[in-house]
N, C-alpha and C. Protein backbone atom coordinates (compact mmCIF):
# COMPACT_ATOMS: atom_id res chain seq x y z
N UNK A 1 25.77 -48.35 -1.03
CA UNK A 1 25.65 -47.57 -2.24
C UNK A 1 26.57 -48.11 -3.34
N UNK A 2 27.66 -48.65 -2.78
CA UNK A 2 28.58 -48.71 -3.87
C UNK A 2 28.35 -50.51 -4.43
N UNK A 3 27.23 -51.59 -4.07
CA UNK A 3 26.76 -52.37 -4.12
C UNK A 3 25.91 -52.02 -5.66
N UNK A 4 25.08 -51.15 -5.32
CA UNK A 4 24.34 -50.67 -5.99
C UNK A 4 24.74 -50.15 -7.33
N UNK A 5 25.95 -49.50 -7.89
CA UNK A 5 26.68 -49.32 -8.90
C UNK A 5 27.18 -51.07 -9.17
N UNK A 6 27.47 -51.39 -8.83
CA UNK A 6 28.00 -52.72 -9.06
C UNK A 6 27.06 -53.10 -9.53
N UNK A 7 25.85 -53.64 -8.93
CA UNK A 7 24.58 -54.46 -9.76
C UNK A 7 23.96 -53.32 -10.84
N UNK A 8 24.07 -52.35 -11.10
CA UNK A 8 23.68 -51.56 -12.24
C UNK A 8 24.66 -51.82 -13.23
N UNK A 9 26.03 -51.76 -12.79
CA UNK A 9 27.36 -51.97 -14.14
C UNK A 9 27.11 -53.63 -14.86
N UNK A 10 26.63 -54.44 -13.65
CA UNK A 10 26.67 -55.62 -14.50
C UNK A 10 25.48 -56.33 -15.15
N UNK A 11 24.36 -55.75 -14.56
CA UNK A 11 22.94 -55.64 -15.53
C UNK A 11 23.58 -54.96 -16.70
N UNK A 12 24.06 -53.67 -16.89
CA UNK A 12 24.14 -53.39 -18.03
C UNK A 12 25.26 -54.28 -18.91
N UNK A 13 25.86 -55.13 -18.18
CA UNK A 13 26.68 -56.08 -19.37
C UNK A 13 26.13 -57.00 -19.78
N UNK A 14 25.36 -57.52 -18.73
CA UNK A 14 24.68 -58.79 -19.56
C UNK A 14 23.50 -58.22 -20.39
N UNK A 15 23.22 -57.25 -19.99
CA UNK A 15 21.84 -56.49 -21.05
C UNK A 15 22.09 -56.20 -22.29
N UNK A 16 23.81 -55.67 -22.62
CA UNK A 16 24.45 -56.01 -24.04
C UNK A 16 25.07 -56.61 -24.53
N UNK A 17 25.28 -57.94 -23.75
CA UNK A 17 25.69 -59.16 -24.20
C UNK A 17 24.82 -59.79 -24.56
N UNK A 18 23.69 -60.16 -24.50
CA UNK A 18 22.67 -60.67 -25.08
C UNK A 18 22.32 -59.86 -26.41
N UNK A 19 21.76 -59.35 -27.07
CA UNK A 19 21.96 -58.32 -28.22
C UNK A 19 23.26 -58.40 -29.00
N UNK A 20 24.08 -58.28 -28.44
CA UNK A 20 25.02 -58.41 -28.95
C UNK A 20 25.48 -59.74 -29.77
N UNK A 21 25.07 -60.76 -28.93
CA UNK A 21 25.20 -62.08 -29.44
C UNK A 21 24.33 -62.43 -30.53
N UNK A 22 23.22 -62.13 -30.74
CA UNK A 22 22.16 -62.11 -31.28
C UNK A 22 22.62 -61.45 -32.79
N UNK A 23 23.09 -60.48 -32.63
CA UNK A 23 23.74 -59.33 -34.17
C UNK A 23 24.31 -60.33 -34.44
N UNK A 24 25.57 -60.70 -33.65
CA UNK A 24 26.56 -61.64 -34.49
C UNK A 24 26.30 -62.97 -34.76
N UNK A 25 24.96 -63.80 -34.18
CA UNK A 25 24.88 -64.98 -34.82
C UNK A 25 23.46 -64.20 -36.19
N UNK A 26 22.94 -63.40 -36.18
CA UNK A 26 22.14 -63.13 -37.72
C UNK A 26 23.35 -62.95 -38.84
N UNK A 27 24.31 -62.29 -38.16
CA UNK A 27 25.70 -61.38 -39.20
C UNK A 27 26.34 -63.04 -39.86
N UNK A 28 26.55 -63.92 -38.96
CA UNK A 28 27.30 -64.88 -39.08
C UNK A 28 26.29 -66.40 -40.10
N UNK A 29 25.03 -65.81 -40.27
CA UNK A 29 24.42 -66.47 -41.13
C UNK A 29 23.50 -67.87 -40.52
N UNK A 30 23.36 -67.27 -38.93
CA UNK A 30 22.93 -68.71 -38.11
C UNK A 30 21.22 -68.95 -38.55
N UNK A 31 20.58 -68.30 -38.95
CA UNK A 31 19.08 -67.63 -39.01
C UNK A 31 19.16 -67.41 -40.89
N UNK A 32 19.87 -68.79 -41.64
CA UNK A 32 19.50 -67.94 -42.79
C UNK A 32 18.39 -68.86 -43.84
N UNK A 33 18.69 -70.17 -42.43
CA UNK A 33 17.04 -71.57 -43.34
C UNK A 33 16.75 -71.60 -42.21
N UNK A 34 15.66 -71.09 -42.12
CA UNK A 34 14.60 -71.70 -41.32
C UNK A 34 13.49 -72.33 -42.00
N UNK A 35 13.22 -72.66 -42.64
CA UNK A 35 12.44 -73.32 -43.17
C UNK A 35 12.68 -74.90 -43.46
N UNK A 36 13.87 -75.21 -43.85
CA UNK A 36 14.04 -76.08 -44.15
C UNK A 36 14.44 -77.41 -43.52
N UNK A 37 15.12 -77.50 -42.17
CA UNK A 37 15.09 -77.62 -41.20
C UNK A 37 13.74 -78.38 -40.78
N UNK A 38 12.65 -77.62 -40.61
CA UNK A 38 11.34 -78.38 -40.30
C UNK A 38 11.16 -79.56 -41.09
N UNK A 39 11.32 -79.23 -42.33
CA UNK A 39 10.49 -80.08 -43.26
C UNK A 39 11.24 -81.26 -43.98
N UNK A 40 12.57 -81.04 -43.53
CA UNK A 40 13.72 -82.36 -44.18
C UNK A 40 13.37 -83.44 -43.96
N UNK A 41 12.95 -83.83 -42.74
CA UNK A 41 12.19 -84.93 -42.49
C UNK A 41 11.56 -85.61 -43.12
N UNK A 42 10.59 -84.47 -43.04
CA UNK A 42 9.30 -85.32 -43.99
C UNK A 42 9.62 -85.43 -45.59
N UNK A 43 10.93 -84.73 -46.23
CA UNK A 43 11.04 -85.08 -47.57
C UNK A 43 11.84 -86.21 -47.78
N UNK A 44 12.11 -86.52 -46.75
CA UNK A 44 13.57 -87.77 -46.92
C UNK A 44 12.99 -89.12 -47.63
N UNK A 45 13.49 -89.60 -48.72
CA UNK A 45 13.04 -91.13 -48.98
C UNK A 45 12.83 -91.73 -47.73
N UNK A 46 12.18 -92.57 -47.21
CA UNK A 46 12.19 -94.18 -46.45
C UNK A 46 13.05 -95.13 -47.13
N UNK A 47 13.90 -95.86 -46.12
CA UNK A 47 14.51 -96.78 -46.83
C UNK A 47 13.50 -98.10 -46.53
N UNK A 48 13.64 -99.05 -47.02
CA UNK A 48 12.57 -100.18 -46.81
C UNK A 48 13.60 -101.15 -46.00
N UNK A 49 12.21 -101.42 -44.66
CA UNK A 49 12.88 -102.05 -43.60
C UNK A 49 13.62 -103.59 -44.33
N UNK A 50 14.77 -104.34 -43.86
CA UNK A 50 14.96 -105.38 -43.95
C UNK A 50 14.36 -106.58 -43.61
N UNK A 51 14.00 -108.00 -43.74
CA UNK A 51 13.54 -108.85 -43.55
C UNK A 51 14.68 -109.63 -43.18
N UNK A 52 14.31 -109.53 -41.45
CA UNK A 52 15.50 -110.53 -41.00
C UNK A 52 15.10 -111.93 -40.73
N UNK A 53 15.92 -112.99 -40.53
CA UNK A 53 15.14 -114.28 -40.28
C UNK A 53 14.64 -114.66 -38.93
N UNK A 54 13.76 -115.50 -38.90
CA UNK A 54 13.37 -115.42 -37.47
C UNK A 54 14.69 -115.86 -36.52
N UNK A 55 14.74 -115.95 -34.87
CA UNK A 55 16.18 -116.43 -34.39
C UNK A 55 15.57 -117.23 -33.61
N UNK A 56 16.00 -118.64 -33.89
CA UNK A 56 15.74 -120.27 -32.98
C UNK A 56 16.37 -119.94 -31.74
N UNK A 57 15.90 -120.38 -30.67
CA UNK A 57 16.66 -120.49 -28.71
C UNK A 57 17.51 -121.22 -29.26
């Protein structure tokens, strides 16, 4: 029985540790570009490859 309080006390910690973490990374501004992120990529200039010389054995 007293097993049984034990695995109920610590389900309920990790059940508000998760949530919890979650508040404080939105609070802390982790979730505030999402958008931009995706698409940096594809806005970035290309730099233009170099022309190296061929290499003799």
């Amino acid at each position: 029985m007293n097993s049984i309080f034990l695995l109920i006390g610590s389900s309920l910690l990790v059940a508000l540790t998760f949530p919890g973490g979650f508040l404080w990374a939105v609070r802390s501004g982790q979730y505030e570009d999402d958008y931009m992120p995706s698409v940096r990529r594809l806005l970035e200039e290309e730099e233009p490859e170099q022309v190296r010389a061929p290499r003799t054995a």
